[in-house]
C-alpha atoms as a PDB file:
ATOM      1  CA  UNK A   1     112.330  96.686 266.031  1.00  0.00           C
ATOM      2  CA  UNK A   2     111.630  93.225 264.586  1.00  0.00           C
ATOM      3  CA  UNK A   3     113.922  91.424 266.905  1.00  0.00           C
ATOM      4  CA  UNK A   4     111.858  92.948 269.907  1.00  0.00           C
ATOM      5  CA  UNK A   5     108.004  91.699 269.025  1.00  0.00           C
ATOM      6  CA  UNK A   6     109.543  88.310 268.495  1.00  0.00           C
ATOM      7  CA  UNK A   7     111.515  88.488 271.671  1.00  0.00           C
ATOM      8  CA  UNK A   8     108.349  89.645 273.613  1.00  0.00           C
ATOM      9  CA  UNK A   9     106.360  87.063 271.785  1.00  0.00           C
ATOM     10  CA  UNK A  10     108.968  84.127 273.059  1.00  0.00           C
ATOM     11  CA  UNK A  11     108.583  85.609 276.812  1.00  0.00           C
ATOM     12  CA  UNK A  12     105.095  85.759 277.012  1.00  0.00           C
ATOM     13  CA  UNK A  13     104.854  82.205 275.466  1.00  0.00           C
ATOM     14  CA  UNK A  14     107.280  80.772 278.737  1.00  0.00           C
ATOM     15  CA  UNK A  15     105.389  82.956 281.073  1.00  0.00           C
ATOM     16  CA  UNK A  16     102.158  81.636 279.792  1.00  0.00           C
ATOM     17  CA  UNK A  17     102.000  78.171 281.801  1.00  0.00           C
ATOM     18  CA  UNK A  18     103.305  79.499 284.950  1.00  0.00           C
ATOM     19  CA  UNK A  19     100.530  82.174 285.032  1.00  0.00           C
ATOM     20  CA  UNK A  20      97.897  79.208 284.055  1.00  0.00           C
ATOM     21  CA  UNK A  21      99.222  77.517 286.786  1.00  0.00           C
ATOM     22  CA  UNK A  22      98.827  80.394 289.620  1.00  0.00           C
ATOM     23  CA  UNK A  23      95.123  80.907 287.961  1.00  0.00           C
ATOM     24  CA  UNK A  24      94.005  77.333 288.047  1.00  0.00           C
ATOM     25  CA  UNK A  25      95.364  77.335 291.976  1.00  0.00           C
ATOM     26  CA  UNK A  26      93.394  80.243 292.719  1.00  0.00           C
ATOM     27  CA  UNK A  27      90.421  78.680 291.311  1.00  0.00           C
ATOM     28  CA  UNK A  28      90.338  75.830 293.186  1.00  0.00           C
ATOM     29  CA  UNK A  29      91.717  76.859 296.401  1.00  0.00           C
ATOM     30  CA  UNK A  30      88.293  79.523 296.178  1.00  0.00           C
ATOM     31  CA  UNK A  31      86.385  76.505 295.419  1.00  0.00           C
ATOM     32  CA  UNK A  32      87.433  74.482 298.270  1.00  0.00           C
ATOM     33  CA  UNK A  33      86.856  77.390 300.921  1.00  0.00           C
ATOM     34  CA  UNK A  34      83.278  78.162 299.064  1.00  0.00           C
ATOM     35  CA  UNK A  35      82.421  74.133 299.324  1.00  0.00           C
ATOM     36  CA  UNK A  36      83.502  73.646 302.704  1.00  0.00           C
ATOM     37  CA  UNK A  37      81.566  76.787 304.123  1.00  0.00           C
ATOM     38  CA  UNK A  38      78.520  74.929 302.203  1.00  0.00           C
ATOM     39  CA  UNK A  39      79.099  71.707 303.594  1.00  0.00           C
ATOM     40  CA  UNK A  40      79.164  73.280 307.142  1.00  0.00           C
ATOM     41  CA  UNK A  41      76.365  75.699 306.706  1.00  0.00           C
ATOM     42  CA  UNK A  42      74.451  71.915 305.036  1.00  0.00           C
ATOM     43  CA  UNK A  43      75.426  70.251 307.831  1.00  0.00           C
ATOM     44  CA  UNK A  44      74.478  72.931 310.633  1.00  0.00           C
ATOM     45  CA  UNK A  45      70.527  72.805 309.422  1.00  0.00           C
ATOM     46  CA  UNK A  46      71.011  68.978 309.636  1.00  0.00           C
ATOM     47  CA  UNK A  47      71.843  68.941 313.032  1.00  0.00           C
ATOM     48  CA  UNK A  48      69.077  71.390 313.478  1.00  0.00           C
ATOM     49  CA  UNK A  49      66.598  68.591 311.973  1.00  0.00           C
ATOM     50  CA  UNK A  50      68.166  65.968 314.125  1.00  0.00           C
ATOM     51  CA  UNK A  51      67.663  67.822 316.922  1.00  0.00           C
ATOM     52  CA  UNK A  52      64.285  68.269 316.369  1.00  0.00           C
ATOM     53  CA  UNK A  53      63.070  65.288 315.340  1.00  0.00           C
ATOM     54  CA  UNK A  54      65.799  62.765 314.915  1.00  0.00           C
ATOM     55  CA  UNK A  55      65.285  61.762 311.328  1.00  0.00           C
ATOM     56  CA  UNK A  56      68.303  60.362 309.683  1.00  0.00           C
ATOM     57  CA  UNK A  57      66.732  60.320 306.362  1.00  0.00           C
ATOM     58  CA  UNK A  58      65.624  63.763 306.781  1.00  0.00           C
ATOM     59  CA  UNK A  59      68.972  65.243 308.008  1.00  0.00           C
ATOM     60  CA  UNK A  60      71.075  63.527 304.993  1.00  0.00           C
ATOM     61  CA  UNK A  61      68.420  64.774 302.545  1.00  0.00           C
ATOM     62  CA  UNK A  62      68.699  68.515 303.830  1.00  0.00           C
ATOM     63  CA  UNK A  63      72.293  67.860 303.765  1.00  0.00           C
ATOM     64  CA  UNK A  64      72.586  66.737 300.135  1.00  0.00           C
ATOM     65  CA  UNK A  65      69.416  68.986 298.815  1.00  0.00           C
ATOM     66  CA  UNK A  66      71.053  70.760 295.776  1.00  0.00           C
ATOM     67  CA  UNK A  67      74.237  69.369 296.064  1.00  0.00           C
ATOM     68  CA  UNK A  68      76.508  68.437 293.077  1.00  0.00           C
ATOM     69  CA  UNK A  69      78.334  66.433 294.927  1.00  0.00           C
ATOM     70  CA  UNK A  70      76.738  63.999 297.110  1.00  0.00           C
ATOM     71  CA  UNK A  71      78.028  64.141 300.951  1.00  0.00           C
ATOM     72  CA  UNK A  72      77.835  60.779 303.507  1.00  0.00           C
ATOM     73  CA  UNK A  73      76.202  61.459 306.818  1.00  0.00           C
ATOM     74  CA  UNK A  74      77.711  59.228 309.798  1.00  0.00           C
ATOM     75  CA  UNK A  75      75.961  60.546 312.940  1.00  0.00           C
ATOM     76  CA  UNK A  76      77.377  57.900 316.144  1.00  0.00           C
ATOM     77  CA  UNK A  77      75.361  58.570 319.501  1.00  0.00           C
ATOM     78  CA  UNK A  78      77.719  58.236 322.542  1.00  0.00           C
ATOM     79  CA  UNK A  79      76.460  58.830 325.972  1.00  0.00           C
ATOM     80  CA  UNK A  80      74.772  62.314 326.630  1.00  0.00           C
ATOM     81  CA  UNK A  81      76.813  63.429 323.217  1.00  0.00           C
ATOM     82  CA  UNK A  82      76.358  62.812 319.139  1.00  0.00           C
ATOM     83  CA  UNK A  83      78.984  62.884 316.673  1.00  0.00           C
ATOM     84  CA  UNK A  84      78.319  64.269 313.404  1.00  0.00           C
ATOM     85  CA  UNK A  85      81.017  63.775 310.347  1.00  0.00           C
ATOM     86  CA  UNK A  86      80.014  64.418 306.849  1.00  0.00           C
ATOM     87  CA  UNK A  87      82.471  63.874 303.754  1.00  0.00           C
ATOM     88  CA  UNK A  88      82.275  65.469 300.498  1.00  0.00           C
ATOM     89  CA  UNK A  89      84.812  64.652 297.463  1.00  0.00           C
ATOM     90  CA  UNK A  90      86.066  67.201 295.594  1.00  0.00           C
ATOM     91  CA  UNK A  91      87.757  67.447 292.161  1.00  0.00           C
ATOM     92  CA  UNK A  92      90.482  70.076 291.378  1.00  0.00           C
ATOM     93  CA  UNK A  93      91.217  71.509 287.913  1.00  0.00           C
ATOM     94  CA  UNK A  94      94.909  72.012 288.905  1.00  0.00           C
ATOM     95  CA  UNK A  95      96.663  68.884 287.861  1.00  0.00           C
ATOM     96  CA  UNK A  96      99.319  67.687 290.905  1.00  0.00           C
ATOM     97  CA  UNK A  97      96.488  70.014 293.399  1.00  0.00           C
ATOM     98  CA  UNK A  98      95.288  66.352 295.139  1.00  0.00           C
ATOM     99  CA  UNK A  99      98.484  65.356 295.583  1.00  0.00           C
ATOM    100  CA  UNK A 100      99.912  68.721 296.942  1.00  0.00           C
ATOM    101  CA  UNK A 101      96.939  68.435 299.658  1.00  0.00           C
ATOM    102  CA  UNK A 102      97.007  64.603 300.511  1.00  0.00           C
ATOM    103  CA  UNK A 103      93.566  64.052 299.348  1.00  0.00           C
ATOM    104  CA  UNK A 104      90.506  65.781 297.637  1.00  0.00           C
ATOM    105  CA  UNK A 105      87.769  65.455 300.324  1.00  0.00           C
ATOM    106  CA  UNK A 106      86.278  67.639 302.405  1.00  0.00           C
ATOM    107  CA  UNK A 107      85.493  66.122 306.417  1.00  0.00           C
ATOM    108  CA  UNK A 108      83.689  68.328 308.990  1.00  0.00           C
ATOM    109  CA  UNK A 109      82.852  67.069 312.695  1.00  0.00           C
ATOM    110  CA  UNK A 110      80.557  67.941 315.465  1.00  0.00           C
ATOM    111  CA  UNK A 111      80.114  66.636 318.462  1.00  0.00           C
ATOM    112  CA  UNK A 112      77.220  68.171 319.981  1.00  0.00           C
ATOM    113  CA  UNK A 113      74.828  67.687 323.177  1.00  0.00           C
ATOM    114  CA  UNK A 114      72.280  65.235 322.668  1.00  0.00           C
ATOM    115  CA  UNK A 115      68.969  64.705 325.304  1.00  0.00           C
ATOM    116  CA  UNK A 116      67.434  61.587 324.888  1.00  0.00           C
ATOM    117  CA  UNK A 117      63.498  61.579 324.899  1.00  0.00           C
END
């Protein structure tokens, strides 16, 4: 009986890092969905504030209001069309999770319709 609990003891301590592991992953791949469908619903009302009154300063501010993590703004005007990209960096808790995924940011783009006034 003795030999078991230490037996069960020694398999739960090599289990222990794997299911650490799977936990940490979890947690940051819900992190990264939940920050980029931020980011996109941010950067929706800033288009909406372009739109109305093209204000750069106004859209990044709407875009960053709240934010923990402060997102760039680089809105190019081409023809009839503007492009809207916004960045946002993100930091994982999994160690190896940035380099797994390439990189740790987050990049949206929009190109919508633009009328000049």
């Amino acid at each position: 009986m003795r030999k078991e609990k230490g037996q069960a003891l020694i398999e739960f301590v090599l289990i222990l890092p794997v299911l650490l592991l799977i936990l940490f992953v979890v947690i940051d791949f819900g992190r990264l969905f939940y920050e980029k469908t931020e980011l996109e619903s941010r950067l929706e009302e800033s288009i909406e504030v372009l739109k109305k009154n093209n204000n750069y300063e106004e859209a990044f501010r709407v875009l960053n209001e709240g934010r923990e993590n402060e997102a760039t703004l680089e809105v190019k005007e081409e023809g009839t069309y503007m492009k809207i990209k916004t960045t946002s960096h993100l930091s994982f808790f999994t160690p190896g999770m940035d380099k797994i995924l390439g990189e740790n940011h987050i990049k949206i783009e929009r190109v919508i319709p633009y009328a000049t006034k």
